[in-house]
C-alpha atoms as a PDB file:
ATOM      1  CA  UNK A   1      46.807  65.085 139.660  1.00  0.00           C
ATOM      2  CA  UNK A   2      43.159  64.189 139.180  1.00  0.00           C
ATOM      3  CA  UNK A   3      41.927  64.388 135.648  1.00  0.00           C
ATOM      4  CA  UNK A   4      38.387  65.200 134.199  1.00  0.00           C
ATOM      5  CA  UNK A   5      37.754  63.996 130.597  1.00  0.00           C
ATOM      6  CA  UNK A   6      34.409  65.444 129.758  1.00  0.00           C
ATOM      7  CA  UNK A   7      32.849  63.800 126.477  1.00  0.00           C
ATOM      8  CA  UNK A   8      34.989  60.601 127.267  1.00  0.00           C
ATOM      9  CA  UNK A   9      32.696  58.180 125.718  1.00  0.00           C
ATOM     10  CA  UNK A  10      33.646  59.886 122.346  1.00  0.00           C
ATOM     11  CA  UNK A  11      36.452  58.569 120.065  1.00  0.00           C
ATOM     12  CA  UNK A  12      39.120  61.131 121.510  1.00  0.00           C
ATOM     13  CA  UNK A  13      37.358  60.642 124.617  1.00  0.00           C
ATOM     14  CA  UNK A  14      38.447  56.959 124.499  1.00  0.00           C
ATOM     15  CA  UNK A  15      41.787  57.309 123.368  1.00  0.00           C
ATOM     16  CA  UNK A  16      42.474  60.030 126.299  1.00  0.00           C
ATOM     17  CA  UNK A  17      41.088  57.973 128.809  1.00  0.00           C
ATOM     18  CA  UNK A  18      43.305  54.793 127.965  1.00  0.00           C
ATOM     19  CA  UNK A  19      46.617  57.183 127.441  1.00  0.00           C
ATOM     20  CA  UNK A  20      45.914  58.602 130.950  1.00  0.00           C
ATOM     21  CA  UNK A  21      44.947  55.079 132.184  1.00  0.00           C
ATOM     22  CA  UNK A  22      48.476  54.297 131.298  1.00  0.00           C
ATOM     23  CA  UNK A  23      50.420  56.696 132.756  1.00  0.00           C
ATOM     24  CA  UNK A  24      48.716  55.878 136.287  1.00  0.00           C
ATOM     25  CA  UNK A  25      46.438  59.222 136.224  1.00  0.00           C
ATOM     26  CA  UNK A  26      43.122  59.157 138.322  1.00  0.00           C
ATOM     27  CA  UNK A  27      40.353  59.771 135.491  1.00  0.00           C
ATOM     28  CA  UNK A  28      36.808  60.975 136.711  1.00  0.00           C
ATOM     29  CA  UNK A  29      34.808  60.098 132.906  1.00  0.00           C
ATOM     30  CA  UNK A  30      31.827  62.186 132.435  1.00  0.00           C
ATOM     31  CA  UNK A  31      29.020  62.136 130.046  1.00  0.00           C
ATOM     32  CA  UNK A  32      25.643  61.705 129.269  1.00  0.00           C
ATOM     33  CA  UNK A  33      25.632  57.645 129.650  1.00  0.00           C
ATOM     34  CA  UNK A  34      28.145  55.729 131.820  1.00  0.00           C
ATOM     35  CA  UNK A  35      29.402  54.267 128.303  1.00  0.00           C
ATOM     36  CA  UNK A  36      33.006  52.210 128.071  1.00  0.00           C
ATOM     37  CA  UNK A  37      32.116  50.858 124.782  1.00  0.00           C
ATOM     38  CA  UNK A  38      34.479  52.699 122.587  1.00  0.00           C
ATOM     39  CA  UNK A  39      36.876  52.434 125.546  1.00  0.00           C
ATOM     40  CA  UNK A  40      36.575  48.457 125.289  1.00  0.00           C
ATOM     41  CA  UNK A  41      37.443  48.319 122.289  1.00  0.00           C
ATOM     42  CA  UNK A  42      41.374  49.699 122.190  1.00  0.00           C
ATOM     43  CA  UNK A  43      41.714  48.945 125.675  1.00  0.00           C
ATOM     44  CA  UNK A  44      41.425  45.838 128.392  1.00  0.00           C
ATOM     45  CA  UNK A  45      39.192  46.599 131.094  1.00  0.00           C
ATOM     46  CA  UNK A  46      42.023  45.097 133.530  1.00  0.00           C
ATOM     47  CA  UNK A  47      43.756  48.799 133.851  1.00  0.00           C
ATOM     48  CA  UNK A  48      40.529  50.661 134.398  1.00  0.00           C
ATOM     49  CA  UNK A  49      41.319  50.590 138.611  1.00  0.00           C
ATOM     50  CA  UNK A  50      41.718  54.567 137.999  1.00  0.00           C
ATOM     51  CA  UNK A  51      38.650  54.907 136.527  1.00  0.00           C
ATOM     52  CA  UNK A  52      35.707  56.692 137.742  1.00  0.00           C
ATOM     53  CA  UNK A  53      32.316  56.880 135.532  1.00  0.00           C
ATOM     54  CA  UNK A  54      30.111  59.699 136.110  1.00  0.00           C
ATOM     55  CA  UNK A  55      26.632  60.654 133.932  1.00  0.00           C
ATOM     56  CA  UNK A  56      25.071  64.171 133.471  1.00  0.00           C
ATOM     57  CA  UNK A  57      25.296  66.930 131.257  1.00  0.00           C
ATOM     58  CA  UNK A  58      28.117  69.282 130.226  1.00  0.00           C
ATOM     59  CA  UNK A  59      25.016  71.688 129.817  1.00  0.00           C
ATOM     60  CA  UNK A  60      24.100  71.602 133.772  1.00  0.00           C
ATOM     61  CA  UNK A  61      25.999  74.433 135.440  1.00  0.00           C
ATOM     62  CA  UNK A  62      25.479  72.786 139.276  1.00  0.00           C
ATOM     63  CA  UNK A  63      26.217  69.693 138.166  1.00  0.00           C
ATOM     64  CA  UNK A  64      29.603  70.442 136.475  1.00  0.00           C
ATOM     65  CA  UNK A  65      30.788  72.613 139.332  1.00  0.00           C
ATOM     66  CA  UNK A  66      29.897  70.542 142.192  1.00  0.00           C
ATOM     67  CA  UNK A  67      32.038  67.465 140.040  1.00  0.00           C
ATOM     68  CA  UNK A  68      34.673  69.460 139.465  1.00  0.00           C
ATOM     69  CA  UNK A  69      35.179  70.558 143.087  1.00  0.00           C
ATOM     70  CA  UNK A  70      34.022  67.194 145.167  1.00  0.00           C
ATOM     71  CA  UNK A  71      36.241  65.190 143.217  1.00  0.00           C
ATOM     72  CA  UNK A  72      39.163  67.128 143.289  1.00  0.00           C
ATOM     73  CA  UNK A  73      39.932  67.929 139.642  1.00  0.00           C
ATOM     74  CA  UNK A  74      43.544  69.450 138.735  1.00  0.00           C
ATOM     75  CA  UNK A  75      42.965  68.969 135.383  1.00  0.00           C
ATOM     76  CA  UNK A  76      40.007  69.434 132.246  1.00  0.00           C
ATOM     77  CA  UNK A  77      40.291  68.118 128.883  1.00  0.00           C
ATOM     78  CA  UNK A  78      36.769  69.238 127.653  1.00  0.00           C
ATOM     79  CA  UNK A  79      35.404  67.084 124.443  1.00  0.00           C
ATOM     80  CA  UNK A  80      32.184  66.727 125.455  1.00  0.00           C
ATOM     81  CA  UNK A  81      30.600  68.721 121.630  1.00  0.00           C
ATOM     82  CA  UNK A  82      27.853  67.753 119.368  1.00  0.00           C
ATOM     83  CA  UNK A  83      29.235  67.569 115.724  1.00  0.00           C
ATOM     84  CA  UNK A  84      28.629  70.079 112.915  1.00  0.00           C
ATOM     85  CA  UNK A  85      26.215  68.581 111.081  1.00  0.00           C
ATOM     86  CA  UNK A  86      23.876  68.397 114.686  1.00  0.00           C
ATOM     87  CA  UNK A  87      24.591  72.075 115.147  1.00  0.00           C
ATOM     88  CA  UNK A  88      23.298  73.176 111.404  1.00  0.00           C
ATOM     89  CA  UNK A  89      20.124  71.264 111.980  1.00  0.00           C
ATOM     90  CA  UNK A  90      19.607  72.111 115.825  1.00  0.00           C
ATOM     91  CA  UNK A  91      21.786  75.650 116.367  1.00  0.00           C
ATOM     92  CA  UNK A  92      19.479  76.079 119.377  1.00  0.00           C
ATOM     93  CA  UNK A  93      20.245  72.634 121.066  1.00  0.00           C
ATOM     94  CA  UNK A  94      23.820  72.642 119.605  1.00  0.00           C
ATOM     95  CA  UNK A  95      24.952  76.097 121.176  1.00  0.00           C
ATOM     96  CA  UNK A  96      23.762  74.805 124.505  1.00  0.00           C
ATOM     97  CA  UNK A  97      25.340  71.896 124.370  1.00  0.00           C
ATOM     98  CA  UNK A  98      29.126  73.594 122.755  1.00  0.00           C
ATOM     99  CA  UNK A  99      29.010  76.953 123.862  1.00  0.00           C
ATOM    100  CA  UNK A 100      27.258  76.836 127.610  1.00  0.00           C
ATOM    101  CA  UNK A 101      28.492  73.181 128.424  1.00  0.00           C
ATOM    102  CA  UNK A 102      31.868  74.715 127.609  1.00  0.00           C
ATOM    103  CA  UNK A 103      31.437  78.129 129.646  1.00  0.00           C
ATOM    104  CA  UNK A 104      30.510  75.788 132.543  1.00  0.00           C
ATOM    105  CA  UNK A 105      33.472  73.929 132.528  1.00  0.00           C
ATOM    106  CA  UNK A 106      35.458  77.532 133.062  1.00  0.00           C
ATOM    107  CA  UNK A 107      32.744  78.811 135.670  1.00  0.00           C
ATOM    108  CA  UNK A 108      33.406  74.912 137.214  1.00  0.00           C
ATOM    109  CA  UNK A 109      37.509  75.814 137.231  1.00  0.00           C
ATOM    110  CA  UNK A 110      37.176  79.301 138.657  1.00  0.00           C
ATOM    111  CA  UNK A 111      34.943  78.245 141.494  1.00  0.00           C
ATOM    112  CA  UNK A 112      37.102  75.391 142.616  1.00  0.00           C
ATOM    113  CA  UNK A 113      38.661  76.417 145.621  1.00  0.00           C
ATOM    114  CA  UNK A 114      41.985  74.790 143.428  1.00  0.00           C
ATOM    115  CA  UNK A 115      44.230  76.305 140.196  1.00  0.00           C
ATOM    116  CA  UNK A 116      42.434  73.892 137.801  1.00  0.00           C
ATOM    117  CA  UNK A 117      43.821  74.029 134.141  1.00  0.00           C
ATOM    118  CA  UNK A 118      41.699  73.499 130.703  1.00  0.00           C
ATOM    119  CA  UNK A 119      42.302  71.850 128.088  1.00  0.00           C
ATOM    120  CA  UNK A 120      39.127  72.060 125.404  1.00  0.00           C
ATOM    121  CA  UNK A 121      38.553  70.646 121.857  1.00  0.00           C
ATOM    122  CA  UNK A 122      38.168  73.711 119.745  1.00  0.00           C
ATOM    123  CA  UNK A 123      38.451  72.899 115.699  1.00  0.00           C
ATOM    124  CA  UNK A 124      39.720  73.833 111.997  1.00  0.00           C
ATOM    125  CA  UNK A 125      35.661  74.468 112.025  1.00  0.00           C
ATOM    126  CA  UNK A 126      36.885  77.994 113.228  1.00  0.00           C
ATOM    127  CA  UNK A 127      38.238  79.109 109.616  1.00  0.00           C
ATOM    128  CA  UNK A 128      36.408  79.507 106.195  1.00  0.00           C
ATOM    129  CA  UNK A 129      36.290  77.238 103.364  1.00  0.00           C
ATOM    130  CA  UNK A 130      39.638  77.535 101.078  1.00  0.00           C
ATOM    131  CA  UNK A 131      38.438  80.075  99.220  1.00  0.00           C
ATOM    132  CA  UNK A 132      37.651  82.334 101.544  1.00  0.00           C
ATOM    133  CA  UNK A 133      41.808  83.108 101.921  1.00  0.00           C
ATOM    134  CA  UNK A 134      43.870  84.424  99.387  1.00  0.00           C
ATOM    135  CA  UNK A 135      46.614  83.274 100.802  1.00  0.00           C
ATOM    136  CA  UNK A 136      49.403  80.728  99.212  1.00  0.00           C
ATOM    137  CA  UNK A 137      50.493  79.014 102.823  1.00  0.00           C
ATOM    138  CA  UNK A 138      48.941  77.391 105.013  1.00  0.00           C
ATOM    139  CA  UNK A 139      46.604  79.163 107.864  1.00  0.00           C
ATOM    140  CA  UNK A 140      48.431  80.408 111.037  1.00  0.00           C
ATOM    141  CA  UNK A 141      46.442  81.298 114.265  1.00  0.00           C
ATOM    142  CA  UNK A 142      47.365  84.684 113.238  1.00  0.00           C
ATOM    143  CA  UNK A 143      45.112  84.894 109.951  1.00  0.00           C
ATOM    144  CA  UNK A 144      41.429  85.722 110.516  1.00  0.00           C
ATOM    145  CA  UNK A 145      38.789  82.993 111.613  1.00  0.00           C
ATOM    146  CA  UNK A 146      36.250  83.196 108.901  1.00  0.00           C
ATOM    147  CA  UNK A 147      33.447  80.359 109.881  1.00  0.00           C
ATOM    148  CA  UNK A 148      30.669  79.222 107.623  1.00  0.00           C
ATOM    149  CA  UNK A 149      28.860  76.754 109.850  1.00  0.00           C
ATOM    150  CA  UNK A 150      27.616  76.958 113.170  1.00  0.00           C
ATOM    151  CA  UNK A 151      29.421  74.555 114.622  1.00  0.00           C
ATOM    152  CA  UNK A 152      32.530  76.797 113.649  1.00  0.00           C
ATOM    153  CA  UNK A 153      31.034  79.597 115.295  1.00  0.00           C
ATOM    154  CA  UNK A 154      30.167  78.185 118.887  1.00  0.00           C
ATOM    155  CA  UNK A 155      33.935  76.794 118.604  1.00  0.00           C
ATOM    156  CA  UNK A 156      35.251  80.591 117.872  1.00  0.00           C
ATOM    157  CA  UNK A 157      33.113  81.456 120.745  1.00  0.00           C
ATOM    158  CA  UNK A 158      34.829  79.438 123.127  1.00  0.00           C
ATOM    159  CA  UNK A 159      38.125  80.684 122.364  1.00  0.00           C
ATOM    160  CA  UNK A 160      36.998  83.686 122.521  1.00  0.00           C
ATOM    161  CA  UNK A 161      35.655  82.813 126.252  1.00  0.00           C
ATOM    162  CA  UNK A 162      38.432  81.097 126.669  1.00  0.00           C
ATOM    163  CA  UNK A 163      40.483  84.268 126.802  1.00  0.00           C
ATOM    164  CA  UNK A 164      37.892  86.654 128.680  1.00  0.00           C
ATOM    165  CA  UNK A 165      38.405  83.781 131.758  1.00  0.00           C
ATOM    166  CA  UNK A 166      42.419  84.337 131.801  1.00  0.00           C
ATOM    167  CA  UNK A 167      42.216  88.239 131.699  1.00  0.00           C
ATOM    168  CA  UNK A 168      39.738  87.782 134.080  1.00  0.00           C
ATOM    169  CA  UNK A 169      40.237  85.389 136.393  1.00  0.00           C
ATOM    170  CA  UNK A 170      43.881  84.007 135.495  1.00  0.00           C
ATOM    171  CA  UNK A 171      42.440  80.527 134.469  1.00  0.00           C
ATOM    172  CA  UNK A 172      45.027  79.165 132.392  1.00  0.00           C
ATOM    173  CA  UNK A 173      43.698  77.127 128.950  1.00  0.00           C
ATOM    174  CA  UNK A 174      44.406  75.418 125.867  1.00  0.00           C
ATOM    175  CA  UNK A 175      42.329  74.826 122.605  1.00  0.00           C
ATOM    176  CA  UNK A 176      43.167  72.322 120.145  1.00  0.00           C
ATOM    177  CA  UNK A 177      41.650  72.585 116.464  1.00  0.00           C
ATOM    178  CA  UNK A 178      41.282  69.317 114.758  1.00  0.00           C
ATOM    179  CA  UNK A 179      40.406  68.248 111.529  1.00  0.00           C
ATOM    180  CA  UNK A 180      39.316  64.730 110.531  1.00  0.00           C
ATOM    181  CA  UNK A 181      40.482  62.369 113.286  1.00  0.00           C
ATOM    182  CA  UNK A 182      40.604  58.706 112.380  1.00  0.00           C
ATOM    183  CA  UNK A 183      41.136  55.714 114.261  1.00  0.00           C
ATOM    184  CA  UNK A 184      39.267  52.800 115.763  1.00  0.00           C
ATOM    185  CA  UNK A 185      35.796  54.617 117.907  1.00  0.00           C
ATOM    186  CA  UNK A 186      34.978  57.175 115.124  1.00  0.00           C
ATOM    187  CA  UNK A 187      32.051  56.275 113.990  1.00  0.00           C
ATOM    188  CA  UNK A 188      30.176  59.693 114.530  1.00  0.00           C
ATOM    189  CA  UNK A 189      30.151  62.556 112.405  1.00  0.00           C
ATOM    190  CA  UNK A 190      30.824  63.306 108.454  1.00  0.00           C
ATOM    191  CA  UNK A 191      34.295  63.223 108.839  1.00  0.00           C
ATOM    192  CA  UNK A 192      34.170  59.662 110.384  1.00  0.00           C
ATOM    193  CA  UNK A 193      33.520  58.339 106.699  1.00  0.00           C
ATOM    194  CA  UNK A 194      37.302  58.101 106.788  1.00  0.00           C
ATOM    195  CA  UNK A 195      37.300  55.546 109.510  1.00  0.00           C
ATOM    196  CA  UNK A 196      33.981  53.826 108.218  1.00  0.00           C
ATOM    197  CA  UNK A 197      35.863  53.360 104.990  1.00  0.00           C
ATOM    198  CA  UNK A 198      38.449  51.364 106.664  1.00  0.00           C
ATOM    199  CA  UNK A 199      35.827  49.450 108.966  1.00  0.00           C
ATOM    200  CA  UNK A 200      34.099  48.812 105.433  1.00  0.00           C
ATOM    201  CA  UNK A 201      37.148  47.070 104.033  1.00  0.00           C
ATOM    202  CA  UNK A 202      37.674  44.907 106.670  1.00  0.00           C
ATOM    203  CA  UNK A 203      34.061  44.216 106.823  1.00  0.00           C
ATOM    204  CA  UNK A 204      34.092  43.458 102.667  1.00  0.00           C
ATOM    205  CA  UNK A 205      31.341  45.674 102.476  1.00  0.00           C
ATOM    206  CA  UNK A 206      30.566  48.532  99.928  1.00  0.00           C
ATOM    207  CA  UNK A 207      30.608  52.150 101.381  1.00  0.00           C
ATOM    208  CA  UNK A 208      30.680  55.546 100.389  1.00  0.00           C
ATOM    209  CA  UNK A 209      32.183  58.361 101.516  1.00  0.00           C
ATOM    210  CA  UNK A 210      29.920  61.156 101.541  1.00  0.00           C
ATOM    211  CA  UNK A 211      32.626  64.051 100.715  1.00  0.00           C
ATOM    212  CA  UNK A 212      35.303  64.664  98.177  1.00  0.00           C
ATOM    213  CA  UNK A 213      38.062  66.649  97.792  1.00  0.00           C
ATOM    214  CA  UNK A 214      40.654  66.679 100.386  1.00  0.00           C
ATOM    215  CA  UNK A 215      40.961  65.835 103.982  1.00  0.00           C
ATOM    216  CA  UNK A 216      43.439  66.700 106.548  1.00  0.00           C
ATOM    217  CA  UNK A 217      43.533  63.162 108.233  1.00  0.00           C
ATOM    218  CA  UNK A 218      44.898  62.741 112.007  1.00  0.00           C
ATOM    219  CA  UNK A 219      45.295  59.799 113.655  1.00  0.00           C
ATOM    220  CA  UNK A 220      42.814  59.645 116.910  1.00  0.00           C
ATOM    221  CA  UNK A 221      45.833  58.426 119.559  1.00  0.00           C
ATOM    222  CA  UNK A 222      48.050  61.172 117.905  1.00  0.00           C
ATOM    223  CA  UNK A 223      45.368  63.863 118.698  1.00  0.00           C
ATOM    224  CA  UNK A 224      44.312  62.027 122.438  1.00  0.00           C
ATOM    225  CA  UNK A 225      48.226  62.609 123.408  1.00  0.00           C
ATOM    226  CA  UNK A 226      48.171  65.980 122.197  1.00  0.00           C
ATOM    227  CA  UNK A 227      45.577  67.026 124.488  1.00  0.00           C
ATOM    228  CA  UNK A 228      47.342  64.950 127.232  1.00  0.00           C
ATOM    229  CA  UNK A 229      50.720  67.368 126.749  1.00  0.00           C
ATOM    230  CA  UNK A 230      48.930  70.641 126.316  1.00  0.00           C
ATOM    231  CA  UNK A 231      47.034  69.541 129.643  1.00  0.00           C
ATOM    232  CA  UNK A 232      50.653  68.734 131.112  1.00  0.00           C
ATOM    233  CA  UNK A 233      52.723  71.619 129.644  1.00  0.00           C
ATOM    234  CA  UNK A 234      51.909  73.918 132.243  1.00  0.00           C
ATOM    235  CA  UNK A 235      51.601  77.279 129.927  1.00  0.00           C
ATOM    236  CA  UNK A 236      50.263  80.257 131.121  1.00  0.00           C
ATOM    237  CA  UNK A 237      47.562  82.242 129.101  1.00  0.00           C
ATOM    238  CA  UNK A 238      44.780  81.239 126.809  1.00  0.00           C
ATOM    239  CA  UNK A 239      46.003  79.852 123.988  1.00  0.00           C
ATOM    240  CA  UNK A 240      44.412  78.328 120.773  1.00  0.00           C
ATOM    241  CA  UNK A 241      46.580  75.795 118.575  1.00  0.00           C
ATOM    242  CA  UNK A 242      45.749  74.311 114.915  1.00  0.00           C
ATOM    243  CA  UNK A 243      46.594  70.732 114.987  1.00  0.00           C
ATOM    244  CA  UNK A 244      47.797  69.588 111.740  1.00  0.00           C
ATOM    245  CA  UNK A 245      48.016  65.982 110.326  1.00  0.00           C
ATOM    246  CA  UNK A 246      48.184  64.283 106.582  1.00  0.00           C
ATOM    247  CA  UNK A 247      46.404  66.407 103.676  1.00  0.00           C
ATOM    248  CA  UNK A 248      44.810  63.602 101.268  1.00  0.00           C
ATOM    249  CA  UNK A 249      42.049  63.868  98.206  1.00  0.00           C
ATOM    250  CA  UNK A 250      39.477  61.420  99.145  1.00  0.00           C
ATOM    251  CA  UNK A 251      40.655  59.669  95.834  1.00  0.00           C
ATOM    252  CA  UNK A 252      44.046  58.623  97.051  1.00  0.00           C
ATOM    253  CA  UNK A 253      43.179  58.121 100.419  1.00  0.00           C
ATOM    254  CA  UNK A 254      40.887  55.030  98.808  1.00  0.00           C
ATOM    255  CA  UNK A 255      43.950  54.128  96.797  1.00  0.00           C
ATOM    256  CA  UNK A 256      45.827  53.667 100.372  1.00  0.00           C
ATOM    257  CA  UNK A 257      43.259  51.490 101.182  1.00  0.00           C
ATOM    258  CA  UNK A 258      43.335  49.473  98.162  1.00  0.00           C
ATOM    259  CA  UNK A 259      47.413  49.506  99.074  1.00  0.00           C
ATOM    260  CA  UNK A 260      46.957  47.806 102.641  1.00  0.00           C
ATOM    261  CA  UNK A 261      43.728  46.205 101.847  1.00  0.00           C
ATOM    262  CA  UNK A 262      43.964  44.517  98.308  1.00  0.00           C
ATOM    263  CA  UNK A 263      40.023  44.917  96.762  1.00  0.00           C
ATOM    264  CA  UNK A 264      39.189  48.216  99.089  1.00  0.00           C
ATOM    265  CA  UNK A 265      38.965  50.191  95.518  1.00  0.00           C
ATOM    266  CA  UNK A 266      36.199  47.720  94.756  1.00  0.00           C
ATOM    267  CA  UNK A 267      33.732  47.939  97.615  1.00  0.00           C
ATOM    268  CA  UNK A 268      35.121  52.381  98.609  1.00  0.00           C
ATOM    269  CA  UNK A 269      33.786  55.355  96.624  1.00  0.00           C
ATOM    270  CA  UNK A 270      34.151  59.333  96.997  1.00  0.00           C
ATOM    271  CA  UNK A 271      30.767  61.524  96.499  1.00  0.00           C
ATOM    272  CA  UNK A 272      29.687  64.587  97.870  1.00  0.00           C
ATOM    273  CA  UNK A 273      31.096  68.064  98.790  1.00  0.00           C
ATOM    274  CA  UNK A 274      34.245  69.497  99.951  1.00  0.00           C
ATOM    275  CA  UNK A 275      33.654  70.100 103.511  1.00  0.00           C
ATOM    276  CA  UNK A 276      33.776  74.009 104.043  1.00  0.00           C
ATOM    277  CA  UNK A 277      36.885  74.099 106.309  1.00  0.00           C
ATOM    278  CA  UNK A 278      40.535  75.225 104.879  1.00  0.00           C
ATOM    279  CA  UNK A 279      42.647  72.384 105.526  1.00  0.00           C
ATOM    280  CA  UNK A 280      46.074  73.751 105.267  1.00  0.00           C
ATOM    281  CA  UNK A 281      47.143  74.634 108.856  1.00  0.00           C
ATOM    282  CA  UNK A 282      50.341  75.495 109.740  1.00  0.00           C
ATOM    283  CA  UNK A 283      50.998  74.655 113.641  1.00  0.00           C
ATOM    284  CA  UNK A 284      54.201  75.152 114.148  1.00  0.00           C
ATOM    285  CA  UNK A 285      53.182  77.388 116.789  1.00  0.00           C
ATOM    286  CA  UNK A 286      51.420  74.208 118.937  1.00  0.00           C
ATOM    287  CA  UNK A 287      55.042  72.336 118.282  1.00  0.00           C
ATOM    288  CA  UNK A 288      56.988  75.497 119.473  1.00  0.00           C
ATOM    289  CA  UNK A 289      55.308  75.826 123.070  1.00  0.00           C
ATOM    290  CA  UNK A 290      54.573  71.752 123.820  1.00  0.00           C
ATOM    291  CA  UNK A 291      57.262  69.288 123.505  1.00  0.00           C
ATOM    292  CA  UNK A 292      56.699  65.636 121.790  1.00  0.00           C
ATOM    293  CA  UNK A 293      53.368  66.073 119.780  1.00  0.00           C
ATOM    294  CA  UNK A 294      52.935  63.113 118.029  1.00  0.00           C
ATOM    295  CA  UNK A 295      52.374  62.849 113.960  1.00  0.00           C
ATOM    296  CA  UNK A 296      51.727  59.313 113.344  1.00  0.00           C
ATOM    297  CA  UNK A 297      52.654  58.792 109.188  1.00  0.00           C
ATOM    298  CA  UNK A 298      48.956  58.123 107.746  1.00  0.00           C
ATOM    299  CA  UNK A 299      49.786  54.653 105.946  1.00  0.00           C
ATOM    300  CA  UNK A 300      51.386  53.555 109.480  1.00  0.00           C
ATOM    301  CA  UNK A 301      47.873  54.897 111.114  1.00  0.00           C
ATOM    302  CA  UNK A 302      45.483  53.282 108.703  1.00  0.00           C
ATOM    303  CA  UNK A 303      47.371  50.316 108.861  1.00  0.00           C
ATOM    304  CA  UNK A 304      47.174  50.169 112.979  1.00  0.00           C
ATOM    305  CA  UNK A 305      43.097  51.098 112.156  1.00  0.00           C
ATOM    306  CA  UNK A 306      43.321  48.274 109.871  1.00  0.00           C
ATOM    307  CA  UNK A 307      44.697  45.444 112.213  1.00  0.00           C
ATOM    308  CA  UNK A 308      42.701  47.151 115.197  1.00  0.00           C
ATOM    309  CA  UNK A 309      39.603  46.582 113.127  1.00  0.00           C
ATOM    310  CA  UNK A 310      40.611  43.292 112.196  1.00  0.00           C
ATOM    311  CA  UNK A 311      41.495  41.965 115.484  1.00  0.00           C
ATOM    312  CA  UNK A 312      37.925  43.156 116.764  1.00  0.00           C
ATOM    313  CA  UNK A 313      36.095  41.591 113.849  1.00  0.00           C
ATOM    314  CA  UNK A 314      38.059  37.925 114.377  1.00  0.00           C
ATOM    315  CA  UNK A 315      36.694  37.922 118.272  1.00  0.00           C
ATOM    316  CA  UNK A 316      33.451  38.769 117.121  1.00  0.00           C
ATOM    317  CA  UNK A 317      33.670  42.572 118.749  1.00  0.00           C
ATOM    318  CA  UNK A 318      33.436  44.476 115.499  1.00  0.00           C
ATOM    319  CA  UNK A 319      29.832  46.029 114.935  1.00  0.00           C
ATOM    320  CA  UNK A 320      29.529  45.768 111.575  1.00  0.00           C
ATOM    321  CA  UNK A 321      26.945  49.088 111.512  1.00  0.00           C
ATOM    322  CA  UNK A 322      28.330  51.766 108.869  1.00  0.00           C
ATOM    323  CA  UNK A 323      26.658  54.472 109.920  1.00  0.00           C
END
């Protein structure tokens, strides 16, 4: 097996890369800069002798399909994305970028020569704001996908795509939806005020978190793995999973801090909107098709963010920029 992990500079870029690392995968890395930073930083350098770094962009067709088939790829997991906030500014750029980089990557497994399965970073994006459901339970895949951003939309698109390329040319694929992932490497993205929060802390600096309300928190290595096993699983069809983690108001979540981290309630505060996402998802149906998917307890996963953080900021390696 020869993996490509598109976007692997990224946070869940990193994480995949070093989980793959481990298992003694071949990794072919590809993104817009030849960029281990994030990479360095939860992992030593000393079991990178898999590791192949290779620059362009998810949004050039040629490109994409002559890396896919010269270097043998068995397996995508696509994360290369520009965030939502990007997307409501730039819809123009950030449709190229999420919606053609990510039709490339199926045009790059059909023309092959090889089966090559996908694996692609979808999101909760996909569904309305709470209110938009007058349901009381949690959101299956079942229940209608109701975006209100653009960035939800180009990720409903790809599912969409997703399934045209099975019924069309039998290529085999699996979205994940995220929420908020946390861990050490976020640092991009509204949502990563979670993880800047904790960097803050360590750092004994003020911060603010620029949304309220609540926040369906997942821990980055948790989410990493989980596109690791849906790559591995072997299922046939397009499917799309919700990937649920730890529901939290923003309130309590800086009370957890203030828990692990004695004096985070001083320096953390909570202002700003809810983002416009439901975040009750139900996905039992991810659970019922892949064995082992990970749910890290959050207090155990801030805590490992915590020490992470900690260790990085002792050695000097802890860039104390908050965004």
């Amino acid at each position: 097996m020869r993996f490509l992990v598109t976007g692997a500079g990224g946070c869940i870029g990193a994480w995949t890369v070093k989980l793959l690392l481990e298992r003694g995968f071949e990794v072919v890395c590809f993104d817009l800069a030849a960029d281990t930073a994030r990479l360095s930083l939860i992992s030593d350098s000393s079991s990178w002798s898999g590791l192949k770094l290779e620059q362009g962009s998810i949004e050039d067709t040629v490109r994409v399909k002559d890396l896919v088939r010269q270097e043998g790829i068995s397996h995508i997991i696509h994360l290369a994305a520009v965030l939502m906030p990007f997307c409501q500014a730039n819809p123009v750029t950030g449709g190229m970028v999420n919606v053609i980089g990510t039709l490339n990557i199926f045009e790059a497994a059909r023309d092959a020569g090889r089966p090559v399965r996908v694996v692609y970073a979808s999101s909760s994006a996909v569904w309305g704001p709470e209110d938009a459901y007058s349901l009381d339970r949690p959101l299956t895949e079942k229940d209608p996908t109701l975006p209100r951003t653009h960035y939800g939309v180009f990720k409903q698109t790809n599912e969409n795509n997703a399934r045209v390329f099975f019924h069309t040319d039998g290529i085999s694929s699996i979205g994940i939806r995220p929420w908020t992932v946390y861990g050490v490497g976020r640092d991009g993205g509204l949502t990563a005020d979670a993880t800047l929060a904790i960097k803050a802390a360590v750092l004994g600096r003020p911060y603010q978190i620029r949304l309220s309300g609540f926040m369906d928190l997942q821990y980055a290595e948790d989410v990493a793995e989980t596109f690791i096993r849906s790559a591995l699983a072997g299922l046939e069809g397009a499917f799309a999973f919700n990937l649920a983690g730890t529901i939290i108001r923003m309130t309590d979540y800086i009370g957890l801090l203030d828990r692990l981290r004695p004096g985070a309630a001083a320096l953390i505060s909570a202002q700003g909107p809810q983002v416009p996402v439901s975040y009750r998802m139900d996905d039992s149906a991810l659970h019922s098709k892949i064995a082992g998917i990970p749910k890290t307890p959050l207090e155990e996963g801030v805590r490992k963010t915590l020490e992470l953080f900690e260790h990085l900021n002792r050695q000097g390696r802890l860039n104390p920029d908050l965004g």
